[in-house]
Protein backbone atom coordinates (compact mmCIF):
# COMPACT_ATOMS: atom_id res chain seq x y z
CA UNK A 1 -12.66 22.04 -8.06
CA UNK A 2 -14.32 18.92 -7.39
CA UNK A 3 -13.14 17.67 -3.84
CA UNK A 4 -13.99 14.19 -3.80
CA UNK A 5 -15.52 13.70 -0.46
CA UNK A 6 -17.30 10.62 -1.04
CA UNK A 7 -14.27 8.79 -2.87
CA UNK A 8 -12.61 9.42 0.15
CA UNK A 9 -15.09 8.16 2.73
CA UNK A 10 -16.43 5.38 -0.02
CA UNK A 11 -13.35 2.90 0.76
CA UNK A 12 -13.99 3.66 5.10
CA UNK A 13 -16.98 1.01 4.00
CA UNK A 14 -15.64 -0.87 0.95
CA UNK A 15 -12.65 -1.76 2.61
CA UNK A 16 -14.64 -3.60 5.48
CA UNK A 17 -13.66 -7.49 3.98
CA UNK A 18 -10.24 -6.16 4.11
CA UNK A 19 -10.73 -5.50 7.94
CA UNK A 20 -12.80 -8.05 8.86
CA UNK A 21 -10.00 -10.63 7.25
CA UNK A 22 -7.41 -9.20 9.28
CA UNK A 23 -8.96 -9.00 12.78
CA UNK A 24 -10.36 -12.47 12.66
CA UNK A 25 -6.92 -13.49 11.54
CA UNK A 26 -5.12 -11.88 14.37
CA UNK A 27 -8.21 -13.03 16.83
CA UNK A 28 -7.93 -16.69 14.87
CA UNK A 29 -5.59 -18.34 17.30
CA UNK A 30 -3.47 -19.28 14.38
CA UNK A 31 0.21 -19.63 14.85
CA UNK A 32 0.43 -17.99 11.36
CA UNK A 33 -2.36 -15.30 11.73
CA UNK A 34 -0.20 -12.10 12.03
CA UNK A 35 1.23 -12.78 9.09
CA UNK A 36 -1.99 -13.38 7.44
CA UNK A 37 -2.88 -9.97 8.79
CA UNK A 38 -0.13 -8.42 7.75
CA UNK A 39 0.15 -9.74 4.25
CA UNK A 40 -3.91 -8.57 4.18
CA UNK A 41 -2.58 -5.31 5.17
CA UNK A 42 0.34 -4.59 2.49
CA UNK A 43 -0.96 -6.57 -0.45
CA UNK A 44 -4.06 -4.43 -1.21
CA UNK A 45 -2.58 -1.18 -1.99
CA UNK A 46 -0.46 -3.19 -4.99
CA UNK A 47 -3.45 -5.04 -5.55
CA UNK A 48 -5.60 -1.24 -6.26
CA UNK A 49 -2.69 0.13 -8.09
CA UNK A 50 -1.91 -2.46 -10.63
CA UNK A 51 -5.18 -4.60 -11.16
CA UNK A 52 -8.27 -2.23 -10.38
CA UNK A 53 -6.69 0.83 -12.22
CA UNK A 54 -6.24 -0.78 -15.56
CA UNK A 55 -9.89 -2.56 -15.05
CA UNK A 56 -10.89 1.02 -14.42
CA UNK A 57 -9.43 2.06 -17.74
CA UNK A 58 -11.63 -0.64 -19.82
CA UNK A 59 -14.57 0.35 -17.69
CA UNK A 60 -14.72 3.85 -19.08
CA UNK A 61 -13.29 2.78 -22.56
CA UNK A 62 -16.73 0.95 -23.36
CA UNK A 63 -18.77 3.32 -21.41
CA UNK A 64 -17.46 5.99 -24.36
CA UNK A 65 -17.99 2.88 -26.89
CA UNK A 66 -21.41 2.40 -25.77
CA UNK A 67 -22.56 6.42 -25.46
CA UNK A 68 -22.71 6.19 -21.38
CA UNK A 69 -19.76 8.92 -21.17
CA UNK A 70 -18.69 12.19 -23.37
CA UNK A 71 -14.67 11.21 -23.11
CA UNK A 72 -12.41 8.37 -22.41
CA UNK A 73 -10.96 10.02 -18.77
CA UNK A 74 -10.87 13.06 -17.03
CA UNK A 75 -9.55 13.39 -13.40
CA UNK A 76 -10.03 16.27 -10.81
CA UNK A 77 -7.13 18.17 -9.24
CA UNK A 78 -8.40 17.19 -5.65
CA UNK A 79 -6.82 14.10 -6.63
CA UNK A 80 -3.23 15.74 -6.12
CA UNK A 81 -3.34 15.93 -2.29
CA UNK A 82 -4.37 11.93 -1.81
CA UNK A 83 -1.26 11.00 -4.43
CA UNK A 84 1.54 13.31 -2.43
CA UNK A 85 -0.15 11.77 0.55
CA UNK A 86 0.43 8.11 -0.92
CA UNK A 87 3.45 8.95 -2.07
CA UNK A 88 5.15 10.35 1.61
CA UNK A 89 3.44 7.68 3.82
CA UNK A 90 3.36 4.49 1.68
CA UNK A 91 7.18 3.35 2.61
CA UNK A 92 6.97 4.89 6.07
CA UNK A 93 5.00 2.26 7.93
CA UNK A 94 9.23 0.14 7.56
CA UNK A 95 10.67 2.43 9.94
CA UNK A 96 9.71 0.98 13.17
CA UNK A 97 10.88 -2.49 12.19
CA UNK A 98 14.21 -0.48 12.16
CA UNK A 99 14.12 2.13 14.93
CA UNK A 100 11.66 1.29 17.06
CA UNK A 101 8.63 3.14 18.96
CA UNK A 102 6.04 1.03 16.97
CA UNK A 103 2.89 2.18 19.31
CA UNK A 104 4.29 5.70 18.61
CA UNK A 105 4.29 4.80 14.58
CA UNK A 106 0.81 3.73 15.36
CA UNK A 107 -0.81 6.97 16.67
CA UNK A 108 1.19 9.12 14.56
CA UNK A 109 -0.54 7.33 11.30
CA UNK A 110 -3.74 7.37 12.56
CA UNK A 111 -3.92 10.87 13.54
CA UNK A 112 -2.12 11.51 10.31
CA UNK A 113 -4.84 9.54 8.66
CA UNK A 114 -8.01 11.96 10.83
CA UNK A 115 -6.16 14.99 9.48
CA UNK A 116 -6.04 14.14 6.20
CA UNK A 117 -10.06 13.34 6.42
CA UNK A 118 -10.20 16.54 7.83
CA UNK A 119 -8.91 18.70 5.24
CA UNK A 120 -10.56 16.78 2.61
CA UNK A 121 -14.11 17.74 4.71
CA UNK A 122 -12.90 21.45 4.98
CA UNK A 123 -12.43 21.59 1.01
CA UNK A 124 -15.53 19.52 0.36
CA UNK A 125 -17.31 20.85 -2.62
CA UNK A 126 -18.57 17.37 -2.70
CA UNK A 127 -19.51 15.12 -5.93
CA UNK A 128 -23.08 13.66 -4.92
CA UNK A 129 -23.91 10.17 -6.47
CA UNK A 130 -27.49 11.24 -6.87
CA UNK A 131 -30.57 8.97 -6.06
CA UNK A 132 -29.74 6.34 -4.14
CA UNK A 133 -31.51 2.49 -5.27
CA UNK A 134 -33.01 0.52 -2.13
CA UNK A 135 -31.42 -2.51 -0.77
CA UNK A 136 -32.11 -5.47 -2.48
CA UNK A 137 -34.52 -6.89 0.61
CA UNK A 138 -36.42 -3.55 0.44
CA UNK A 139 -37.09 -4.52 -3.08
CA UNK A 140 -38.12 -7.88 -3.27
CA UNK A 141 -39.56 -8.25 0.39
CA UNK A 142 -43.02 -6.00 1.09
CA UNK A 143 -41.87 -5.04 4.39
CA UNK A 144 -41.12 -1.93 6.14
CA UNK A 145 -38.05 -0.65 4.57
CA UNK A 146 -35.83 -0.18 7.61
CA UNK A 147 -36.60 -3.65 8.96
CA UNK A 148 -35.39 -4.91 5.75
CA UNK A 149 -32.45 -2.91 5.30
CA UNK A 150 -31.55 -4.00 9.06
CA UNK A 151 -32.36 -7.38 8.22
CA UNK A 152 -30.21 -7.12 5.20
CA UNK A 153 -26.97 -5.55 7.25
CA UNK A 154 -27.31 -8.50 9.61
CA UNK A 155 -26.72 -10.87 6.76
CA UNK A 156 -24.04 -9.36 5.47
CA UNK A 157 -22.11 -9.17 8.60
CA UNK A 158 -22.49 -12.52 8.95
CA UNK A 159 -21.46 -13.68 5.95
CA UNK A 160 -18.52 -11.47 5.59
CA UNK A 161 -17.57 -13.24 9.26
CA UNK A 162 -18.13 -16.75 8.10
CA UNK A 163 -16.32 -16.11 4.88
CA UNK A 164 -13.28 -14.35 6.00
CA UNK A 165 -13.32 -16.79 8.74
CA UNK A 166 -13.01 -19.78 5.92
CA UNK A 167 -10.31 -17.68 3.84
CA UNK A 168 -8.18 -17.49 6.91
CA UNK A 169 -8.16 -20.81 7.49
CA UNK A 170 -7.93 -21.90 3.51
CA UNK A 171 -4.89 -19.52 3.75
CA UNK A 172 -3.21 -21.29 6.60
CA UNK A 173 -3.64 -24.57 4.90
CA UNK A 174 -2.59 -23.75 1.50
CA UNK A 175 0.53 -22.37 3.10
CA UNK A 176 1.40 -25.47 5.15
CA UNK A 177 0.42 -27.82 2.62
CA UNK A 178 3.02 -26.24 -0.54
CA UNK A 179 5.60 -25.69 2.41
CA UNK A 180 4.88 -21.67 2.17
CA UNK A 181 5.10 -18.49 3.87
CA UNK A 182 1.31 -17.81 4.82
CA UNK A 183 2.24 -13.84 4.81
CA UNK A 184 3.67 -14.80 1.06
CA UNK A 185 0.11 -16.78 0.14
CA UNK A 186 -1.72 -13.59 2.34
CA UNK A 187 -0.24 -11.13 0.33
CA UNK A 188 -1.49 -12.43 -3.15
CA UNK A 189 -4.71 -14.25 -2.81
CA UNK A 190 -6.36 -12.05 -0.06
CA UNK A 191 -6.30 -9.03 -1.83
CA UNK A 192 -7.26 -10.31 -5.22
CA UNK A 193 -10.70 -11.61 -3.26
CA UNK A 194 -11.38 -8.15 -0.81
CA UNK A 195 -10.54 -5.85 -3.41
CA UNK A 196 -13.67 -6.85 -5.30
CA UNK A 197 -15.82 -4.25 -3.87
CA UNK A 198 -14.06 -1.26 -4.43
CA UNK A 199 -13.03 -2.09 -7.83
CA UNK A 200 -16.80 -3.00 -8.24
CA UNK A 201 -17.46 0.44 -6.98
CA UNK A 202 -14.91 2.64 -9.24
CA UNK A 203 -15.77 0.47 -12.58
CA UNK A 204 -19.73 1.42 -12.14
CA UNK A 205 -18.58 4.88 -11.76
CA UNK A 206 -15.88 5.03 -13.98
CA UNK A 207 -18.67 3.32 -17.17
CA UNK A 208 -20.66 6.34 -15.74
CA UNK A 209 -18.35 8.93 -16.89
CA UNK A 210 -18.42 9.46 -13.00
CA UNK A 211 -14.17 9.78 -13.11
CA UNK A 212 -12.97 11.46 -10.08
CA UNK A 213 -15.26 9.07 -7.61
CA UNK A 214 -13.98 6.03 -9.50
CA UNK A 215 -10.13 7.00 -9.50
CA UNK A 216 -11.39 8.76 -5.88
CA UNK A 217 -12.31 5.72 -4.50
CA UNK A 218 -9.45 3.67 -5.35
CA UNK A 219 -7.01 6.93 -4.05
CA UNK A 220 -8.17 7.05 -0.99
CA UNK A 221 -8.28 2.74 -0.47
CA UNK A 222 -3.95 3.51 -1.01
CA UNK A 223 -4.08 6.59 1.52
CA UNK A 224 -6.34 4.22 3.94
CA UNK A 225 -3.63 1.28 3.46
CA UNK A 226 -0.82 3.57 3.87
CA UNK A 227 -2.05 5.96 7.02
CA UNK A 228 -5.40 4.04 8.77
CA UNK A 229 -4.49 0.45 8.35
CA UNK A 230 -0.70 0.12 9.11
CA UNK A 231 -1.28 2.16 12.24
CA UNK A 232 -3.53 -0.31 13.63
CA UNK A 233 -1.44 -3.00 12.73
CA UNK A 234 1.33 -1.50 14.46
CA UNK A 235 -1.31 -1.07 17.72
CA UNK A 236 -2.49 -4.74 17.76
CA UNK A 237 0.24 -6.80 16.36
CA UNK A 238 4.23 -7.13 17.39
């Protein structure tokens, strides 16, 4: 059995837009940031379930048209503990809008969230990528590779700052321009933009034949967005 380690640790990075987006819209200032944050929050799960899986499905369709995989799908069992996990926690994150003790809520789903990292790293028989490719810098720039790489991780930051700075904002506007709820216009648009990396991700892998990491990676986005994310939401907002 094929315990996909690195699907499950993959989304800890791809999900970063997702996180960046929500903290500077709770830091923003905005009267309508927490539900910005929020709708960031509970829109990408629907967004990986409905969207990125079926793109997944045409990825590895013509990868088996065009001779880069054997079959059309085939999934791991390791899979099975991520779903029930989905599955139990998903709706849970509602219950302190009924009975209270939200900070509890909040430290229960992120310890829920270690353990389940845990036992995936105790049943590791992990799925390596293989040979990694050098950052794009490292390529085109004759430098030394880790000043490039560094150099290149600066960049990023920034412009993942900048932009989800300007999607915030756009957000806010669109909302009180049509008369909207922002966490209605949040819960649509944001996702369909953040998402893009880990689809990205699973569709390479998934025209690779590579099907447990592509599925992988998308499972454990859902059991970040129902365990990781919701309990820091319920932390840092009311």
């Amino acid at each position: 059995m094929a315990v996909l380690l690195l699907g499950q640790f993959s989304p800890l990075f791809t999900s970063l837009p997702e996180l960046t987006v929500f903290l500077v819209a709770i830091l923003s200032g905005l009267d309508s940031g927490e539900e910005i944050g929020i709708g960031t929050i509970l829109g990408q799960p629907f967004m990986a379930s409905s969207l990125s899986y079926g793109l997944v499905g045409f990825s590895a369709f013509f990868g088996h048209v065009l001779g880069k995989r054997k079959s059309y799908l085939e999934v791991d069992r390791s899979l099975i503990l991520p779903y029930i996990l989905i599955t139990v926690f998903f709706p849970l994150p509602a219950l302190p809008a009924v009975i209270g003790f939200r900070h509890v809520f909040g430290f229960v789903f992120l310890a829920i969230f270690a353990l389940y990292i845990w036992t995936m790293y105790e049943r590791r028989q992990a799925d390596m990528i293989g040979h990694a490719e050098l950052p794009y810098f490292c390529r085109v720039l004759s430098r030394s590779h880790r000043v490039m790489a560094s150099v290149q991780l600066a960049f990023s930051v920034a412009l993942l700052y900048y932009g989800s700075e300007g999607l915030v904002s756009a957000v806010d506007l669109v909302a009180r321009e049509l008369g909207l709820s922002p966490f209605g216009v949040a819960l649509i648009v944001i996702p369909a933009a953040t998402a893009i990396p880990e689809t990205a991700s699973a569709l390479i892998w998934g025209y690779r034949g590579r099907d447990t990491l592509s599925l992988g990676s998308l499972v454990g986005e859902k059991v970040l967005y129902s365990t990781f994310y919701p309990g820091l939401a319920m932390l840092v907002t009311s």
